[in-house]
PDB file of N, CA and C in Angstrom:
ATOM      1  N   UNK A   1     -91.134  -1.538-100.766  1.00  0.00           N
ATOM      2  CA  UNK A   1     -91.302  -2.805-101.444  1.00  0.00           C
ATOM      3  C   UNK A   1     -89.913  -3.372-101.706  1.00  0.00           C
ATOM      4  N   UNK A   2     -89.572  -5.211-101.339  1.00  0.00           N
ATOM      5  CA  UNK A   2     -88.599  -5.361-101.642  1.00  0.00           C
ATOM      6  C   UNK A   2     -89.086  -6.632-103.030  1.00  0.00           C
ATOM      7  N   UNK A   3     -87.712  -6.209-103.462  1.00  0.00           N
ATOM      8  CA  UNK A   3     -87.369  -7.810-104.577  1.00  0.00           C
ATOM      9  C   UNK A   3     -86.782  -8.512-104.094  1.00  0.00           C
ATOM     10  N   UNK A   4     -86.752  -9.817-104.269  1.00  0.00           N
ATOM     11  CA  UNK A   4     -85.933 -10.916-103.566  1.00  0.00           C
ATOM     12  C   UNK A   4     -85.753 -11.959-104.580  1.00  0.00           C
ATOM     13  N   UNK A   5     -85.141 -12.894-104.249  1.00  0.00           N
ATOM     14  CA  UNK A   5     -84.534 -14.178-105.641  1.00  0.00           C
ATOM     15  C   UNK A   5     -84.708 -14.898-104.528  1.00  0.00           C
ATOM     16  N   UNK A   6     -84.562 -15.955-105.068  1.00  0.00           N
ATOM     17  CA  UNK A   6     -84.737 -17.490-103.958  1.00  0.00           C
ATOM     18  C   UNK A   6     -84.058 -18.233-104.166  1.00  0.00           C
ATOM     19  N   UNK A   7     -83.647 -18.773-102.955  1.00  0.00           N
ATOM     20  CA  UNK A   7     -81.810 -19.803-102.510  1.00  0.00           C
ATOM     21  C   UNK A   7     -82.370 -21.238-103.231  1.00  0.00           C
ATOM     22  N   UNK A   8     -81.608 -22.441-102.994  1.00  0.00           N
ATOM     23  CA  UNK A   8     -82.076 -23.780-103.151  1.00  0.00           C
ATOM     24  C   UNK A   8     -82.465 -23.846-101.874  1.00  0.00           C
ATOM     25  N   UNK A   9     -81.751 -23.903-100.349  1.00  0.00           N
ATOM     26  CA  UNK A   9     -82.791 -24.160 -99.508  1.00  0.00           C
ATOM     27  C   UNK A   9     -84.052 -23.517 -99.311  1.00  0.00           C
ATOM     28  N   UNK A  10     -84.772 -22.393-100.428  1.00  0.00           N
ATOM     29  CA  UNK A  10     -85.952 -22.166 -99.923  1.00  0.00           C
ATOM     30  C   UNK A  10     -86.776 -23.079-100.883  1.00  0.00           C
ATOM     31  N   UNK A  11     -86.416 -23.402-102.199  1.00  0.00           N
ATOM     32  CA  UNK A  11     -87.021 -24.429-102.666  1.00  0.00           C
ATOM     33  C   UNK A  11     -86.861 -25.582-102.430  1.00  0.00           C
ATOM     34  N   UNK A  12     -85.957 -25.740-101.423  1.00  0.00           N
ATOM     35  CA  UNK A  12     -86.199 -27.227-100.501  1.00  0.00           C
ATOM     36  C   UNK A  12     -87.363 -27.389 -99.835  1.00  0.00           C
ATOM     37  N   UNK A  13     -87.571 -26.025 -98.776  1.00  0.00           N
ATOM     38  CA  UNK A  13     -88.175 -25.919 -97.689  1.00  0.00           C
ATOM     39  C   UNK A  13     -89.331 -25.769 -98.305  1.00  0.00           C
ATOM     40  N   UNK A  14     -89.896 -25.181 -99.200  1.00  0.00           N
ATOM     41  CA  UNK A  14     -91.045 -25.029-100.025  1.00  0.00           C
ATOM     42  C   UNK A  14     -91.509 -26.379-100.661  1.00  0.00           C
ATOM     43  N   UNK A  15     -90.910 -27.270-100.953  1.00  0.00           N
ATOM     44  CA  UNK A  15     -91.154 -28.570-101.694  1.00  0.00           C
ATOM     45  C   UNK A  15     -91.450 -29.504-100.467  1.00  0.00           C
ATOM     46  N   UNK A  16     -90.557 -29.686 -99.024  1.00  0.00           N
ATOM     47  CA  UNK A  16     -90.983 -30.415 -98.181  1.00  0.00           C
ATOM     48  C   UNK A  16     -92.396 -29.900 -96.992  1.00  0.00           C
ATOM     49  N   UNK A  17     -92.128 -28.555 -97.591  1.00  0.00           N
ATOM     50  CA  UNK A  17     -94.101 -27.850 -96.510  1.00  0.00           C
ATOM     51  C   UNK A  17     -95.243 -28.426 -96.666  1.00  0.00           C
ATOM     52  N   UNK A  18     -95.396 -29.178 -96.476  1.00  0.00           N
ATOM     53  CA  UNK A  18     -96.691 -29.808 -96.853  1.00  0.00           C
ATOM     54  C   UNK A  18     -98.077 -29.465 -96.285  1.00  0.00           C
ATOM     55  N   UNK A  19     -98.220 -28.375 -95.389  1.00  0.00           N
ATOM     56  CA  UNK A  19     -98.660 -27.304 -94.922  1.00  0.00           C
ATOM     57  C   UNK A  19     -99.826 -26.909 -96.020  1.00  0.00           C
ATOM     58  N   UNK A  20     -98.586 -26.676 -97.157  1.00  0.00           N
ATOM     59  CA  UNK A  20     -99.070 -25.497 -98.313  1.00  0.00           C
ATOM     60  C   UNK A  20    -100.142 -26.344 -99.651  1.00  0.00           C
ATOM     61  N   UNK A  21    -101.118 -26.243-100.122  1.00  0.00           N
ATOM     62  CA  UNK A  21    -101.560 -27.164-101.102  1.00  0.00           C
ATOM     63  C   UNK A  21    -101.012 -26.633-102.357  1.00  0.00           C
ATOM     64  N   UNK A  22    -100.010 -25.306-102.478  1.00  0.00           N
ATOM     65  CA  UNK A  22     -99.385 -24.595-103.687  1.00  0.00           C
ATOM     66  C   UNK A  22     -98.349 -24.283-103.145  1.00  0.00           C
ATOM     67  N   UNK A  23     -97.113 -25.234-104.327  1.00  0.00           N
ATOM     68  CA  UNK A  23     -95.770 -24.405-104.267  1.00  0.00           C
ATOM     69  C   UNK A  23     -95.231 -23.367-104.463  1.00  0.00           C
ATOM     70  N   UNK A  24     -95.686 -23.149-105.566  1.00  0.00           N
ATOM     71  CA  UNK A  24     -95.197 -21.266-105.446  1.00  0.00           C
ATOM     72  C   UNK A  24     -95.829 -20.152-104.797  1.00  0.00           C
ATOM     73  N   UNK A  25     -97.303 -20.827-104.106  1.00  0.00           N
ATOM     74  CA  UNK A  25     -97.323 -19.899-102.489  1.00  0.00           C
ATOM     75  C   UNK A  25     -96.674 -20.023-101.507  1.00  0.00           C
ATOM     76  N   UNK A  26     -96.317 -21.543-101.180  1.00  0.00           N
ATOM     77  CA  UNK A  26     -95.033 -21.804-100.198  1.00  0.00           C
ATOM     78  C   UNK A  26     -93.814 -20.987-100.687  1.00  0.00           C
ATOM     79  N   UNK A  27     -93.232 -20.680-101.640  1.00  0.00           N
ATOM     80  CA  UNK A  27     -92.303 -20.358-101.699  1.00  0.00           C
ATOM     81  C   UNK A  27     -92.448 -18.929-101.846  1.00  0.00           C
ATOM     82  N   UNK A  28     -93.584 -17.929-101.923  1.00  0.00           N
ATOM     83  CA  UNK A  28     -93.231 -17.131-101.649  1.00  0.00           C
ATOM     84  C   UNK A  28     -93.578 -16.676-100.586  1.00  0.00           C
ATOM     85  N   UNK A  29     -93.881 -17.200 -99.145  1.00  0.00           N
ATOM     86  CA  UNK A  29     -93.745 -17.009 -98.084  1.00  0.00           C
ATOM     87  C   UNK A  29     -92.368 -17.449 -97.715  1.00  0.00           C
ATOM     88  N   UNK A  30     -91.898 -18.100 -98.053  1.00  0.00           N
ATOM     89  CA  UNK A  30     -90.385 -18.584 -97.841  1.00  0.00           C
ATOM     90  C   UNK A  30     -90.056 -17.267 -98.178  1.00  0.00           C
ATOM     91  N   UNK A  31     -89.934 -16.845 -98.995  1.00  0.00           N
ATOM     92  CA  UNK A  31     -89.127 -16.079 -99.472  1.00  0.00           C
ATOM     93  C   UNK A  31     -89.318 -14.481 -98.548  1.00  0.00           C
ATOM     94  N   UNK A  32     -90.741 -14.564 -98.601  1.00  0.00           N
ATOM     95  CA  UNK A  32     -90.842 -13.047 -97.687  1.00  0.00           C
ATOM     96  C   UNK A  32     -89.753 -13.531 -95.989  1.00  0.00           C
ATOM     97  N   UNK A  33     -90.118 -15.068 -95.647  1.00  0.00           N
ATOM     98  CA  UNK A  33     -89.859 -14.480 -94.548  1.00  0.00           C
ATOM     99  C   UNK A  33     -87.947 -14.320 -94.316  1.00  0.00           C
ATOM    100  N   UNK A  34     -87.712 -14.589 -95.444  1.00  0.00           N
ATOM    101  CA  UNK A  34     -86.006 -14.702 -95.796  1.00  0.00           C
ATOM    102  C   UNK A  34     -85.976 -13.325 -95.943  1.00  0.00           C
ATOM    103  N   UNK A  35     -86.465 -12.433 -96.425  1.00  0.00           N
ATOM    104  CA  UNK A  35     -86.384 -11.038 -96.449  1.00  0.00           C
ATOM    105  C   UNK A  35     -86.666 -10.421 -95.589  1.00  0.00           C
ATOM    106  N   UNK A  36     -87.717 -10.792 -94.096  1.00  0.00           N
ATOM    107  CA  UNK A  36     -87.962 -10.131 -93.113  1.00  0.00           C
ATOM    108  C   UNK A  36     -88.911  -9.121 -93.692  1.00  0.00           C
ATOM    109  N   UNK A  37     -89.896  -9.708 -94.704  1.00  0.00           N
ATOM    110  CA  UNK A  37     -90.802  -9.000 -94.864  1.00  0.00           C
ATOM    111  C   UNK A  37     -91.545  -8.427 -94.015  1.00  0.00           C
ATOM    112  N   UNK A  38     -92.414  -7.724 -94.104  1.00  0.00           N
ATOM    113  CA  UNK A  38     -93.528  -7.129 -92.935  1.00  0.00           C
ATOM    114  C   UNK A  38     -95.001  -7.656 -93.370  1.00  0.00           C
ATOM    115  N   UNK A  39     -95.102  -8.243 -94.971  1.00  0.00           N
ATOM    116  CA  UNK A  39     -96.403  -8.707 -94.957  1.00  0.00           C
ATOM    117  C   UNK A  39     -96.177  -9.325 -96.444  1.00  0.00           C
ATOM    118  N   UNK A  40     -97.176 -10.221 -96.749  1.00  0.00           N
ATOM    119  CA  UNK A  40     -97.620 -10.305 -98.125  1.00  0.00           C
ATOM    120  C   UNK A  40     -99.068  -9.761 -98.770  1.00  0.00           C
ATOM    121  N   UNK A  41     -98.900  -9.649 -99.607  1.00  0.00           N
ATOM    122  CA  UNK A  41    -100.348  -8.762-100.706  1.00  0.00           C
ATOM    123  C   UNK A  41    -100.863  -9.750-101.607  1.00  0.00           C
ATOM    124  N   UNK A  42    -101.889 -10.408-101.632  1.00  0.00           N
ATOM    125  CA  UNK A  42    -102.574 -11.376-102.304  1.00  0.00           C
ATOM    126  C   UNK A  42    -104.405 -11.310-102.466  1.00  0.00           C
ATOM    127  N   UNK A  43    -104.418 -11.604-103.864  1.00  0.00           N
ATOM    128  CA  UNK A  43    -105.952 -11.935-103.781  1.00  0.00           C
ATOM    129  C   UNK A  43    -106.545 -13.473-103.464  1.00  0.00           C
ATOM    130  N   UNK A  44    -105.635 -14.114-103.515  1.00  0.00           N
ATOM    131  CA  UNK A  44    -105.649 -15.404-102.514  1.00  0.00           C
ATOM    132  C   UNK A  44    -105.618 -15.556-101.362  1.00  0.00           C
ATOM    133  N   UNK A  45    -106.249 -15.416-100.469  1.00  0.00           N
ATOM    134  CA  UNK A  45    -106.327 -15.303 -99.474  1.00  0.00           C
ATOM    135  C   UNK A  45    -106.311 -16.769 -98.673  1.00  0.00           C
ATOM    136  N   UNK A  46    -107.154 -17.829 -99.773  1.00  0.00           N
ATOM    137  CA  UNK A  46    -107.507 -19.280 -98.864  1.00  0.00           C
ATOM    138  C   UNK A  46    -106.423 -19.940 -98.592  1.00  0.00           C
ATOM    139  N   UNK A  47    -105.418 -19.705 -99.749  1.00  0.00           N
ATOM    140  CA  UNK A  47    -103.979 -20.640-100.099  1.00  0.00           C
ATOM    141  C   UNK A  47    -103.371 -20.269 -99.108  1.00  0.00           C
ATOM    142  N   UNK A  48    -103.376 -19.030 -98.454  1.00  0.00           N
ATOM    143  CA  UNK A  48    -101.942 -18.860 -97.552  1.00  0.00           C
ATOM    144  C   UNK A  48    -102.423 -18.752 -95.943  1.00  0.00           C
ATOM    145  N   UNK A  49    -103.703 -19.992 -95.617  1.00  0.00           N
ATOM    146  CA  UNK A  49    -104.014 -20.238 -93.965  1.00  0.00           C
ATOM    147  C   UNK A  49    -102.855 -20.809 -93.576  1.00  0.00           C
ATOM    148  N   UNK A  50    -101.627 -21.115 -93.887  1.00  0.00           N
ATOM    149  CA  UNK A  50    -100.447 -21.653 -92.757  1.00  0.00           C
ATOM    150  C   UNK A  50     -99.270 -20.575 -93.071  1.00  0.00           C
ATOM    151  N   UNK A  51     -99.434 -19.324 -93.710  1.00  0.00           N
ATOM    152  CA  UNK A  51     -98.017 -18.465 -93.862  1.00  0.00           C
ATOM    153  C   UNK A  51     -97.746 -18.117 -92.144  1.00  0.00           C
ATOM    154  N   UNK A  52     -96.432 -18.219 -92.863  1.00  0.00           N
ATOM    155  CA  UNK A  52     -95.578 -17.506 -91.423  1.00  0.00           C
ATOM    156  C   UNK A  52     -95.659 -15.737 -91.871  1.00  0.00           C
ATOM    157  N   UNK A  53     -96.250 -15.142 -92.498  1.00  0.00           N
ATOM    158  CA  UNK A  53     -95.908 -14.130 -92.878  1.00  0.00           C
ATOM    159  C   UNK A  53     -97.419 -13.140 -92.909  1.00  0.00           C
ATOM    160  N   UNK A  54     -97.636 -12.268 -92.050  1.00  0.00           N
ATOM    161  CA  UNK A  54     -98.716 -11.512 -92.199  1.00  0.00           C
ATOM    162  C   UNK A  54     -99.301 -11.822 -93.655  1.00  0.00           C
ATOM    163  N   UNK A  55    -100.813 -11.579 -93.522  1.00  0.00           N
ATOM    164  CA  UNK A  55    -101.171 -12.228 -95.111  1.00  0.00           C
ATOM    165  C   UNK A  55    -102.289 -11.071 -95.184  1.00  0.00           C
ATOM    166  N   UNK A  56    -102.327 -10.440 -96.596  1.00  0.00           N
ATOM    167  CA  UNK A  56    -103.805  -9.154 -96.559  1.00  0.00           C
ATOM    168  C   UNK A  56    -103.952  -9.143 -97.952  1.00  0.00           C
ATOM    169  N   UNK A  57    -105.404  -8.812 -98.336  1.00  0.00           N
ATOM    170  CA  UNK A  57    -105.906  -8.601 -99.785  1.00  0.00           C
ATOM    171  C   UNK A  57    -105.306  -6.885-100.128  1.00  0.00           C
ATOM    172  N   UNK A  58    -105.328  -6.761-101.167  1.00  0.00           N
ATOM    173  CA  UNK A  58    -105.170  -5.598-101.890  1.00  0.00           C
ATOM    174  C   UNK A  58    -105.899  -4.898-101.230  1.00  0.00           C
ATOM    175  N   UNK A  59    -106.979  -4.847-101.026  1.00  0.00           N
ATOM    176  CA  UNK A  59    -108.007  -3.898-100.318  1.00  0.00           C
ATOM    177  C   UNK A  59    -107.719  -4.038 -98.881  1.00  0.00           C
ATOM    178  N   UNK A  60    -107.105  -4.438 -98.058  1.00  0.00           N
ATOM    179  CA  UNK A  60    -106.904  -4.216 -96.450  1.00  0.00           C
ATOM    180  C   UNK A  60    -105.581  -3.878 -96.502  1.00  0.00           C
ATOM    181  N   UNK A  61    -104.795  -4.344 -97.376  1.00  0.00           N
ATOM    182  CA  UNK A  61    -103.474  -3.331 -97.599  1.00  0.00           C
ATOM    183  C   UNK A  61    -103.604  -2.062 -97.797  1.00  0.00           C
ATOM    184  N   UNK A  62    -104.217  -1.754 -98.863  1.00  0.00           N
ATOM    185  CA  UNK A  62    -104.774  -0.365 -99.242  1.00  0.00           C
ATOM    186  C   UNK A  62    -105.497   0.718 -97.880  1.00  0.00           C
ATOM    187  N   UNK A  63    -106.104   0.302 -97.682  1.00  0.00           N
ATOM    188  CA  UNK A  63    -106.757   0.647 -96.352  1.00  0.00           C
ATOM    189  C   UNK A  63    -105.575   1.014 -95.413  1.00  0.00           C
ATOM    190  N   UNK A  64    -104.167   0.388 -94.474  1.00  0.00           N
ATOM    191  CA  UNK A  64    -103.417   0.111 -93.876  1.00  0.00           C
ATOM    192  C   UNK A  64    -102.317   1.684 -94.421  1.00  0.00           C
ATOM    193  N   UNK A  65    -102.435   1.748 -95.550  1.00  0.00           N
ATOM    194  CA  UNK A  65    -101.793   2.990 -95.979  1.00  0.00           C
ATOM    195  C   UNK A  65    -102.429   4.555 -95.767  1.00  0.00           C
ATOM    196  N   UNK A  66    -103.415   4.324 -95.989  1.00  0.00           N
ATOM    197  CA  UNK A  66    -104.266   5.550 -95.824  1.00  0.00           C
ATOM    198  C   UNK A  66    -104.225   5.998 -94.201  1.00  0.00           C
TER     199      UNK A  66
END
């Protein structure tokens, strides 16, 4: 698991996505993919149909470990 902080250009890039109907889901796909994440973990699942970033519920993550 990483931590990450976020630049001004990702809250640029997050404010002009219009992709996203939520900013602070845009931005934290920004942010994973600034980290070279490998996925995000959400029980939101509907909000993040345009991530650039693998997207899975708690329970298919969970699963993925086992």
């Amino acid at each position: 698991m990483t931590v990450t902080g976020v630049s001004h250009e990702q809250i640029l890039e997050a404010i002009e996505n219009i992709q996203f109907k939520d900013f602070e889901d845009c931005l934290q796909d920004e942010c994973a993919v600034m980290a070279n994440a490998d996925c995000l973990v959400t029980c939101n699942l509907k909000d993040f149909k345009e991530a650039k970033t693998r997207i899975y519920s708690p329970d298919e993550f969970v699963a993925l470990l086992e």
